[in-house]
PDB file of N, CA and C in Angstrom:
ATOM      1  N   UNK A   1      63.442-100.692 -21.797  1.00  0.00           N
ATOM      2  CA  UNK A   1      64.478-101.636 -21.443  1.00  0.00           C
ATOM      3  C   UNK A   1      64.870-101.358 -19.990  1.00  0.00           C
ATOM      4  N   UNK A   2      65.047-102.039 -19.452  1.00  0.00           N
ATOM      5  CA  UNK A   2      65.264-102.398 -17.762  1.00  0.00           C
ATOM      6  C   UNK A   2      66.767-102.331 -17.404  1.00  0.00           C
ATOM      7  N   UNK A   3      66.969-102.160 -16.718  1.00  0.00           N
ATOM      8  CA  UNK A   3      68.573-101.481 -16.335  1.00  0.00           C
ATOM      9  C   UNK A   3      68.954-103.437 -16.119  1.00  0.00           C
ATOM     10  N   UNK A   4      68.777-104.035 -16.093  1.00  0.00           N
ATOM     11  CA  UNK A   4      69.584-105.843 -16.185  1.00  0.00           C
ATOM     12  C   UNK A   4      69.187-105.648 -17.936  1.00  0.00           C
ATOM     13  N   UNK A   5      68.477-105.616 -18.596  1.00  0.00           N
ATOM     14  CA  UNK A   5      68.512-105.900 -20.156  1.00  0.00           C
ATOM     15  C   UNK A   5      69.615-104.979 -20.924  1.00  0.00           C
ATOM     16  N   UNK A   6      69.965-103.584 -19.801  1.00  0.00           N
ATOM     17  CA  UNK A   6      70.657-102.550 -20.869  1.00  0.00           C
ATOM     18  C   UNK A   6      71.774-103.628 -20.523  1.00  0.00           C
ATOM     19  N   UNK A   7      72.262-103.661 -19.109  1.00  0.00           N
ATOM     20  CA  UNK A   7      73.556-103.949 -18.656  1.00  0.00           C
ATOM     21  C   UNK A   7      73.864-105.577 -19.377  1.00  0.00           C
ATOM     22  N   UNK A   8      72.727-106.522 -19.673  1.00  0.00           N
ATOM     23  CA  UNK A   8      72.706-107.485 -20.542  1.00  0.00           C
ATOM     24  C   UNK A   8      73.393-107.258 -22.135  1.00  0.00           C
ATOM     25  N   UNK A   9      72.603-106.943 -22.570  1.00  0.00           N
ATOM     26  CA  UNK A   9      72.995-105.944 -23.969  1.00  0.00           C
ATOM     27  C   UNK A   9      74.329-105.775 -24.517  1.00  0.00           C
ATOM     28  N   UNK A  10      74.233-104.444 -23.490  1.00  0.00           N
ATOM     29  CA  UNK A  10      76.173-103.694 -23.446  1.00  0.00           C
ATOM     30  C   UNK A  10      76.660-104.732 -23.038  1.00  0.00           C
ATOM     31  N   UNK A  11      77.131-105.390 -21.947  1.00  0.00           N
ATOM     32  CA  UNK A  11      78.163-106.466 -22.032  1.00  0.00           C
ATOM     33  C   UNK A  11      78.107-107.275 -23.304  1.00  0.00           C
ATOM     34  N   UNK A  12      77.092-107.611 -23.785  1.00  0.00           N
ATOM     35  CA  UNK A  12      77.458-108.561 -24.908  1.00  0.00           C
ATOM     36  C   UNK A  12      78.332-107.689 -26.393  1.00  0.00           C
ATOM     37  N   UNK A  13      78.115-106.549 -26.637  1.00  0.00           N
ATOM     38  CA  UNK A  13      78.682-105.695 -27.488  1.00  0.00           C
ATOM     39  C   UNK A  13      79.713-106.275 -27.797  1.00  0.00           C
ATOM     40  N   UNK A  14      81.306-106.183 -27.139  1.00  0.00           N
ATOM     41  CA  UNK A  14      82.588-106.327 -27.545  1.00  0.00           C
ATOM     42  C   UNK A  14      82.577-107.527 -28.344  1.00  0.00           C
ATOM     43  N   UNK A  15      82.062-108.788 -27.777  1.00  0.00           N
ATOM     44  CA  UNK A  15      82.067-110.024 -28.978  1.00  0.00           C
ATOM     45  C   UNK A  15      81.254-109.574 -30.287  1.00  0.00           C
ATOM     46  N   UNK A  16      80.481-108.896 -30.109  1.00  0.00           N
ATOM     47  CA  UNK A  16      79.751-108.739 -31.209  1.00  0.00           C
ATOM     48  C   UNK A  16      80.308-108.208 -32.267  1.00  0.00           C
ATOM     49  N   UNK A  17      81.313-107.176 -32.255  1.00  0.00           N
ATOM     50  CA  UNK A  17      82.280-106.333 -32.895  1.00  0.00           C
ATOM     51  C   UNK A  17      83.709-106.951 -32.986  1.00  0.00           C
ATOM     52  N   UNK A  18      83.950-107.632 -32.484  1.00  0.00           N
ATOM     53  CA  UNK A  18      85.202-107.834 -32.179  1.00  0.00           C
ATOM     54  C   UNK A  18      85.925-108.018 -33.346  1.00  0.00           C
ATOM     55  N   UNK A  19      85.163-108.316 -34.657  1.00  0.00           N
ATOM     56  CA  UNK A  19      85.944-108.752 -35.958  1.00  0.00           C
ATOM     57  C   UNK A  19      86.492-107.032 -36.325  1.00  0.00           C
ATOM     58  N   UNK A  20      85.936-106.211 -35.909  1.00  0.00           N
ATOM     59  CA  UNK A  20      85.788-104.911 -36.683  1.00  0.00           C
ATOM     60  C   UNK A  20      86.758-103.930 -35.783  1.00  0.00           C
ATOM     61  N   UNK A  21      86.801-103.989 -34.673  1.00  0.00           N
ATOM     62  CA  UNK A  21      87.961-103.676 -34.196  1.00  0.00           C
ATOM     63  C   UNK A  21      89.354-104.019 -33.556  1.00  0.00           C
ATOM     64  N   UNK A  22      90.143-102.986 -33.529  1.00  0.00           N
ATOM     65  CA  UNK A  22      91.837-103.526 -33.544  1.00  0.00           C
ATOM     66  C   UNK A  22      91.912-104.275 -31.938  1.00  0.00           C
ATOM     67  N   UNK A  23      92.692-104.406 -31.858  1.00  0.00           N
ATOM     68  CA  UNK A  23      93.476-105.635 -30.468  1.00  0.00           C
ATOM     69  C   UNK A  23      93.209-104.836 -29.393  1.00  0.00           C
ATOM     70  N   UNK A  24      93.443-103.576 -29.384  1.00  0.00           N
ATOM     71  CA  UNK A  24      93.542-102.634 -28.256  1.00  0.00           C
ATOM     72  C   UNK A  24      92.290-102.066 -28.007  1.00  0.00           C
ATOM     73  N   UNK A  25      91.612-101.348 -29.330  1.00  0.00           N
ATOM     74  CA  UNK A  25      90.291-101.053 -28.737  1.00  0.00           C
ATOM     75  C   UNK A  25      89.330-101.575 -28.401  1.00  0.00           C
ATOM     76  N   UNK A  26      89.329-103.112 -28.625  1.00  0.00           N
ATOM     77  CA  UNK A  26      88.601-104.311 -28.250  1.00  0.00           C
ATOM     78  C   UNK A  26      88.740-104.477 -26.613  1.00  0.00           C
ATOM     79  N   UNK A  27      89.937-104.599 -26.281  1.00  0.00           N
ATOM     80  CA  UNK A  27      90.274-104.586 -24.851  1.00  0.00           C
ATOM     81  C   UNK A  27      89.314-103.439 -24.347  1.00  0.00           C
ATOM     82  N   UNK A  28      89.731-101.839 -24.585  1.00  0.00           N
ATOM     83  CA  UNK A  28      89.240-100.618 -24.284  1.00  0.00           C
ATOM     84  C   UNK A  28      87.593-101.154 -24.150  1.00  0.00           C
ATOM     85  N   UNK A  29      87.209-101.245 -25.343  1.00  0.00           N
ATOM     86  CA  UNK A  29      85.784-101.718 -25.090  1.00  0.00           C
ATOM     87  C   UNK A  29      85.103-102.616 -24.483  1.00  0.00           C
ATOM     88  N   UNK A  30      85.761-104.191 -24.035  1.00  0.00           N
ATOM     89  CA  UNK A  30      85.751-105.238 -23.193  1.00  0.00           C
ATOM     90  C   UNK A  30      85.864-104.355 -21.805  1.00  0.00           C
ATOM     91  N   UNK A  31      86.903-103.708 -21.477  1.00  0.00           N
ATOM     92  CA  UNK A  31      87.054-103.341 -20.055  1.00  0.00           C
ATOM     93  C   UNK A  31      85.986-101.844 -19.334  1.00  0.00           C
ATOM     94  N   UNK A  32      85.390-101.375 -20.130  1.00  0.00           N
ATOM     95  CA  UNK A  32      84.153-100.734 -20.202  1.00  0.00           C
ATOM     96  C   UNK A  32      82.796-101.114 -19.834  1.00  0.00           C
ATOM     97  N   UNK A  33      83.078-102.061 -20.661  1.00  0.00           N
ATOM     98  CA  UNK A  33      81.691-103.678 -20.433  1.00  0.00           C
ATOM     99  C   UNK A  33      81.579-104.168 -18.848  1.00  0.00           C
ATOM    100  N   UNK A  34      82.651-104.572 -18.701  1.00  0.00           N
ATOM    101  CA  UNK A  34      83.228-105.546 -17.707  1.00  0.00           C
ATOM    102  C   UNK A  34      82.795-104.477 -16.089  1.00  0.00           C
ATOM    103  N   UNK A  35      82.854-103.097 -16.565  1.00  0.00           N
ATOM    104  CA  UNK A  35      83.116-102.221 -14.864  1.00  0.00           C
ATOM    105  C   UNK A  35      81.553-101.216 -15.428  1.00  0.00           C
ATOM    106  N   UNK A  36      80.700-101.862 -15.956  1.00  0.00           N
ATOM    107  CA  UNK A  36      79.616-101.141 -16.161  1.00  0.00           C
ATOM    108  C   UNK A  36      79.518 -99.832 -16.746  1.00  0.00           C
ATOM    109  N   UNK A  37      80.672 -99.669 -17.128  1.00  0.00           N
ATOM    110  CA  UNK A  37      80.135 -97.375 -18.003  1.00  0.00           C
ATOM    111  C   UNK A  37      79.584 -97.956 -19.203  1.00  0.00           C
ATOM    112  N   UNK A  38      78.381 -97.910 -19.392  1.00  0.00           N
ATOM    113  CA  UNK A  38      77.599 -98.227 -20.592  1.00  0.00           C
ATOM    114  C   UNK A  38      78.233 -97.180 -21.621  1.00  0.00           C
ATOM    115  N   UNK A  39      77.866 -96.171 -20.887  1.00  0.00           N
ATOM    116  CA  UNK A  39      77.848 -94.855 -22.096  1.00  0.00           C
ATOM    117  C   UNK A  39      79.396 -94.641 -22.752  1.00  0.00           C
ATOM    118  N   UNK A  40      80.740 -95.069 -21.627  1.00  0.00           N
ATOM    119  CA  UNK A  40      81.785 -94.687 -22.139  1.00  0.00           C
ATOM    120  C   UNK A  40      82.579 -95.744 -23.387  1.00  0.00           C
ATOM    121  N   UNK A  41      81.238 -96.916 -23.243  1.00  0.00           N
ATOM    122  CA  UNK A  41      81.613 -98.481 -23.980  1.00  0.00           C
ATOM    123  C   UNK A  41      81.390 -97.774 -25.425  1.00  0.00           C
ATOM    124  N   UNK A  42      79.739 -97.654 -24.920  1.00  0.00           N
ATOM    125  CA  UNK A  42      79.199 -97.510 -26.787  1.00  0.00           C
ATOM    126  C   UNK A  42      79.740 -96.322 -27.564  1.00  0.00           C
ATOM    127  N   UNK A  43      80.196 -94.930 -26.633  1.00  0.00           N
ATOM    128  CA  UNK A  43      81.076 -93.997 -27.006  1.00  0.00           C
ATOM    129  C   UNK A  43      82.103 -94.794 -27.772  1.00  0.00           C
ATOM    130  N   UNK A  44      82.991 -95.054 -27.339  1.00  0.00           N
ATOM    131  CA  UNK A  44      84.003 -95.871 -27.829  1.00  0.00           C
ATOM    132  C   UNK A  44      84.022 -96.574 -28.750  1.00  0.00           C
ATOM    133  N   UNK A  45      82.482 -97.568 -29.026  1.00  0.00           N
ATOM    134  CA  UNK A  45      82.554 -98.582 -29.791  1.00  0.00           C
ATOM    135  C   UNK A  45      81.997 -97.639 -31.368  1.00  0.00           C
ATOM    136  N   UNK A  46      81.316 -96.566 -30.815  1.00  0.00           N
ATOM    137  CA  UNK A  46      80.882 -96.035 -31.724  1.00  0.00           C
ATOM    138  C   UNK A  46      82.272 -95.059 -32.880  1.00  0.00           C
ATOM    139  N   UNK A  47      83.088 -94.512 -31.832  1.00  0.00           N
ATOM    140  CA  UNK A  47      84.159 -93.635 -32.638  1.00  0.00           C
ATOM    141  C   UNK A  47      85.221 -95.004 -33.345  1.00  0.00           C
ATOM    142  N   UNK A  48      85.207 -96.213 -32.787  1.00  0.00           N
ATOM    143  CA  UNK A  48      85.637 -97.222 -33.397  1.00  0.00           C
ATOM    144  C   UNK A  48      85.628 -97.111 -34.733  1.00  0.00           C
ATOM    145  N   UNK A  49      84.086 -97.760 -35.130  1.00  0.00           N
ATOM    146  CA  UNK A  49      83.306 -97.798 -35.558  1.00  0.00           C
ATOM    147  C   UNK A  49      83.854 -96.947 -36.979  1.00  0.00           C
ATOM    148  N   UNK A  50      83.060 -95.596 -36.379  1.00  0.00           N
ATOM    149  CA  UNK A  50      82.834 -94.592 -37.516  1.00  0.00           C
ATOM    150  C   UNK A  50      84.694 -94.303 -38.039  1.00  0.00           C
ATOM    151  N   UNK A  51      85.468 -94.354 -37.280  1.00  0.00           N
ATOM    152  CA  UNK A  51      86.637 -93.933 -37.537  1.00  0.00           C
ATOM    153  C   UNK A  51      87.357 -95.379 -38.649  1.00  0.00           C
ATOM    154  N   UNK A  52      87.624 -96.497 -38.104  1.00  0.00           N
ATOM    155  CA  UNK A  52      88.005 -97.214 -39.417  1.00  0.00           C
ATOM    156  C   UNK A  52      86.880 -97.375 -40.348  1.00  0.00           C
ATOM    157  N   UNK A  53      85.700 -97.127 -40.405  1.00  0.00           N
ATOM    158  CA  UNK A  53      84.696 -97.222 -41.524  1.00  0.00           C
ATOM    159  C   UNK A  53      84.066 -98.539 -41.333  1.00  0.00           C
ATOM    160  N   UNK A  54      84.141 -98.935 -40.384  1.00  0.00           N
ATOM    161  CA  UNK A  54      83.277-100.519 -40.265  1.00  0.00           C
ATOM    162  C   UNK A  54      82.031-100.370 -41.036  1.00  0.00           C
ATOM    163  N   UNK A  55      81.773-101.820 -41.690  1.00  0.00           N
ATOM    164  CA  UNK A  55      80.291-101.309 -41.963  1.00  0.00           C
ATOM    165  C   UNK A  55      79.436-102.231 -40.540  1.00  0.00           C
ATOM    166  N   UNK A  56      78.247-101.496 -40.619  1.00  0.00           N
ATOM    167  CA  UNK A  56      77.820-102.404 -40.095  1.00  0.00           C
ATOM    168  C   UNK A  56      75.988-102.011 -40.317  1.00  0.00           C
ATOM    169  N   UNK A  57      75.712-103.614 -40.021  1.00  0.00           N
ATOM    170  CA  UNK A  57      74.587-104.215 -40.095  1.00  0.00           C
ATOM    171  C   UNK A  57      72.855-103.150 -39.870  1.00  0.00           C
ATOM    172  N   UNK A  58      71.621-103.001 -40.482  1.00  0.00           N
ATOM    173  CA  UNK A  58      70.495-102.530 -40.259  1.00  0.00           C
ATOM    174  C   UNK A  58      70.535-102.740 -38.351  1.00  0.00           C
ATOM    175  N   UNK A  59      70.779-104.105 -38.321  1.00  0.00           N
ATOM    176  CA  UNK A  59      69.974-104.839 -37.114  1.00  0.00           C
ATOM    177  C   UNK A  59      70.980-104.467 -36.181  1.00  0.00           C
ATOM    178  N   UNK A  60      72.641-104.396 -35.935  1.00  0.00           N
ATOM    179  CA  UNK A  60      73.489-103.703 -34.972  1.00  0.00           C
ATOM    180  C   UNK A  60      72.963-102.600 -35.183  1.00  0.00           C
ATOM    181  N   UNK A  61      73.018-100.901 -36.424  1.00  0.00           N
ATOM    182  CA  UNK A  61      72.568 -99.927 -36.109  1.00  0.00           C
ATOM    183  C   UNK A  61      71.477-100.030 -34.929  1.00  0.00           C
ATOM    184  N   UNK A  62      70.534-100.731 -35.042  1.00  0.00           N
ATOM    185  CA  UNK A  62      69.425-100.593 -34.256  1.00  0.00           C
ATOM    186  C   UNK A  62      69.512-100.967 -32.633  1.00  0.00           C
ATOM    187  N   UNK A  63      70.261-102.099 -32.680  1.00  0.00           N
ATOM    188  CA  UNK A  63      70.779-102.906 -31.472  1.00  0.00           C
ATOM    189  C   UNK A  63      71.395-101.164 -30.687  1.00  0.00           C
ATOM    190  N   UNK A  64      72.258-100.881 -31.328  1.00  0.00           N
ATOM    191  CA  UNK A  64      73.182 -99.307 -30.783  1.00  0.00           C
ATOM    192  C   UNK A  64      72.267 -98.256 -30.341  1.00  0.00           C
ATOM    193  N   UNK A  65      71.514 -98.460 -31.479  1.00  0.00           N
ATOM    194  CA  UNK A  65      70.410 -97.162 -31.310  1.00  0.00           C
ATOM    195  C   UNK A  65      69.346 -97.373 -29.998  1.00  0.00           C
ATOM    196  N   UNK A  66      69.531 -98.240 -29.639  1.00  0.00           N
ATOM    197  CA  UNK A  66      68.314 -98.788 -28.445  1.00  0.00           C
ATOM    198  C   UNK A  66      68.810 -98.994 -27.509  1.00  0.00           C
ATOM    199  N   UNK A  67      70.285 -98.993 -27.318  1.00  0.00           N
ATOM    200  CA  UNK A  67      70.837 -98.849 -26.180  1.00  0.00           C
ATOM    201  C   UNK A  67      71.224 -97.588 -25.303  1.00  0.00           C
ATOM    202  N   UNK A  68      71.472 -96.536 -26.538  1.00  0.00           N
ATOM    203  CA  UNK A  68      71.766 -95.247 -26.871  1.00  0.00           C
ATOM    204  C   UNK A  68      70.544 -94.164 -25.832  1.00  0.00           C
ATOM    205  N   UNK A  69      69.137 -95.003 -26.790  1.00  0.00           N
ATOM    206  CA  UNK A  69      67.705 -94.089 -26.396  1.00  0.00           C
ATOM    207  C   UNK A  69      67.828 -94.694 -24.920  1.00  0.00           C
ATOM    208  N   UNK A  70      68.060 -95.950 -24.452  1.00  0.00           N
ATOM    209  CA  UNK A  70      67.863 -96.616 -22.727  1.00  0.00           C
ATOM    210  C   UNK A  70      68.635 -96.033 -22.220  1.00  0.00           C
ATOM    211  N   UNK A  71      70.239 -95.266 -22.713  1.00  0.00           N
ATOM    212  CA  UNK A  71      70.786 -94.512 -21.271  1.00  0.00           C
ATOM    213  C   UNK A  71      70.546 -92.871 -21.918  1.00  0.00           C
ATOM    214  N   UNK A  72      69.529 -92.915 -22.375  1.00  0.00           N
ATOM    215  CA  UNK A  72      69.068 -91.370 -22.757  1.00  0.00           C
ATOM    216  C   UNK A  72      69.769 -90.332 -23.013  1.00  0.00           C
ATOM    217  N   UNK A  73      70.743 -90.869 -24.389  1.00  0.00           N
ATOM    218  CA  UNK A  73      71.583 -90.519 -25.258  1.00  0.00           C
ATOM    219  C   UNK A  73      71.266 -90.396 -26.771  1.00  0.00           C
ATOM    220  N   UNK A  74      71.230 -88.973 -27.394  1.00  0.00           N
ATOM    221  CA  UNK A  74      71.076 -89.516 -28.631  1.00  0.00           C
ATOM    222  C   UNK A  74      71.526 -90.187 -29.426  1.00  0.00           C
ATOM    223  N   UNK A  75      70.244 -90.798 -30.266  1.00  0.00           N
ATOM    224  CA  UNK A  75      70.580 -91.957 -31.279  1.00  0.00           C
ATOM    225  C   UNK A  75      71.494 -91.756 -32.411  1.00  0.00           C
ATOM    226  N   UNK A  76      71.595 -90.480 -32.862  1.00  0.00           N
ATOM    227  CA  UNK A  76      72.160 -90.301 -34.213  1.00  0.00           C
ATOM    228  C   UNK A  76      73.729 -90.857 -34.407  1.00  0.00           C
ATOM    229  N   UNK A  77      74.254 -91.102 -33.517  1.00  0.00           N
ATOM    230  CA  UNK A  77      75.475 -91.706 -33.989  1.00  0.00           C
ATOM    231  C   UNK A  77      75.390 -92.941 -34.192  1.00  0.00           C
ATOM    232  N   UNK A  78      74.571 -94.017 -33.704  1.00  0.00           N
ATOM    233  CA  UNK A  78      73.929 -95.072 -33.819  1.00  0.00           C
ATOM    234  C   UNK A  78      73.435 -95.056 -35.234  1.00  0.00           C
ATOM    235  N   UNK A  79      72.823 -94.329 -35.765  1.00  0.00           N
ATOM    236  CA  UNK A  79      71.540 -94.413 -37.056  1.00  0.00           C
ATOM    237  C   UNK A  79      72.664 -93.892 -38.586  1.00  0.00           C
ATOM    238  N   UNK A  80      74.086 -93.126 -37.962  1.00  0.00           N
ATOM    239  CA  UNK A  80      74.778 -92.394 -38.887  1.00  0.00           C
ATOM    240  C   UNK A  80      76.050 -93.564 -39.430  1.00  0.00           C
ATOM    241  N   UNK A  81      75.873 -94.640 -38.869  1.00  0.00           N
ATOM    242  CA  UNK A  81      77.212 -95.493 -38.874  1.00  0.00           C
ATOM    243  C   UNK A  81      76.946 -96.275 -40.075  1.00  0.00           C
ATOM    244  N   UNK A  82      78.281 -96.478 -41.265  1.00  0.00           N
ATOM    245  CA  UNK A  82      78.090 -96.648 -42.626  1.00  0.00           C
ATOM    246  C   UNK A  82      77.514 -98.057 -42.723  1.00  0.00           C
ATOM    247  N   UNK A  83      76.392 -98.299 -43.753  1.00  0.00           N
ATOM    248  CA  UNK A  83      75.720 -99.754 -43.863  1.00  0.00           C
ATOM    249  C   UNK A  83      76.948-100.797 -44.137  1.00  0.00           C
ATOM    250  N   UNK A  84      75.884-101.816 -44.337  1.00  0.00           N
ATOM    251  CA  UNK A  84      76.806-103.482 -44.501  1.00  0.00           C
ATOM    252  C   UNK A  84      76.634-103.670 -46.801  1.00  0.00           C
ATOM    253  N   UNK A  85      76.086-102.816 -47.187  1.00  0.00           N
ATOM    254  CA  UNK A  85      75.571-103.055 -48.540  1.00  0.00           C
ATOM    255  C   UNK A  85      75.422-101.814 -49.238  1.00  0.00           C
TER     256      UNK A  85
END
């Protein structure tokens, strides 16, 4: 993945989630997006995430996980986040 596809990607995140997190950490995660810290977004979106228990999707795990391996971060918090079923 090409540094315009990561930075493609990560910006799109916050809509993608947005049902799953609260008012504030949505912002937190929008304004992350918005000034490029990839890593401090998906950090974020990830303790989101794991902390109210979102479930989420095979195809987001993976979406996370591939953004994770492009800023050469491990995947496992990506691959550990509770399913949709």
């Amino acid at each position: 993945m090409d540094e315009y596809e990561l930075a493609r990607r990560a910006y799109a995140l916050p809509g993608r989630f947005a049902d799953r997190l609260d008012p504030g950490a949505l912002a937190d995660v929008r304004e992350y997006a918005q000034v490029g810290e990839w890593a401090e977004e998906v950090d974020l979106l990830l303790a989101c995430l794991r902390g109210g228990r979102r479930p989420v999707s095979a195809a987001e795990r993976a979406e996370l996980a591939a953004l994770l391996e492009a800023m050469g971060m491990p995947t496992e918090p990506a691959e550990e986040l509770d399913g949709d079923g």
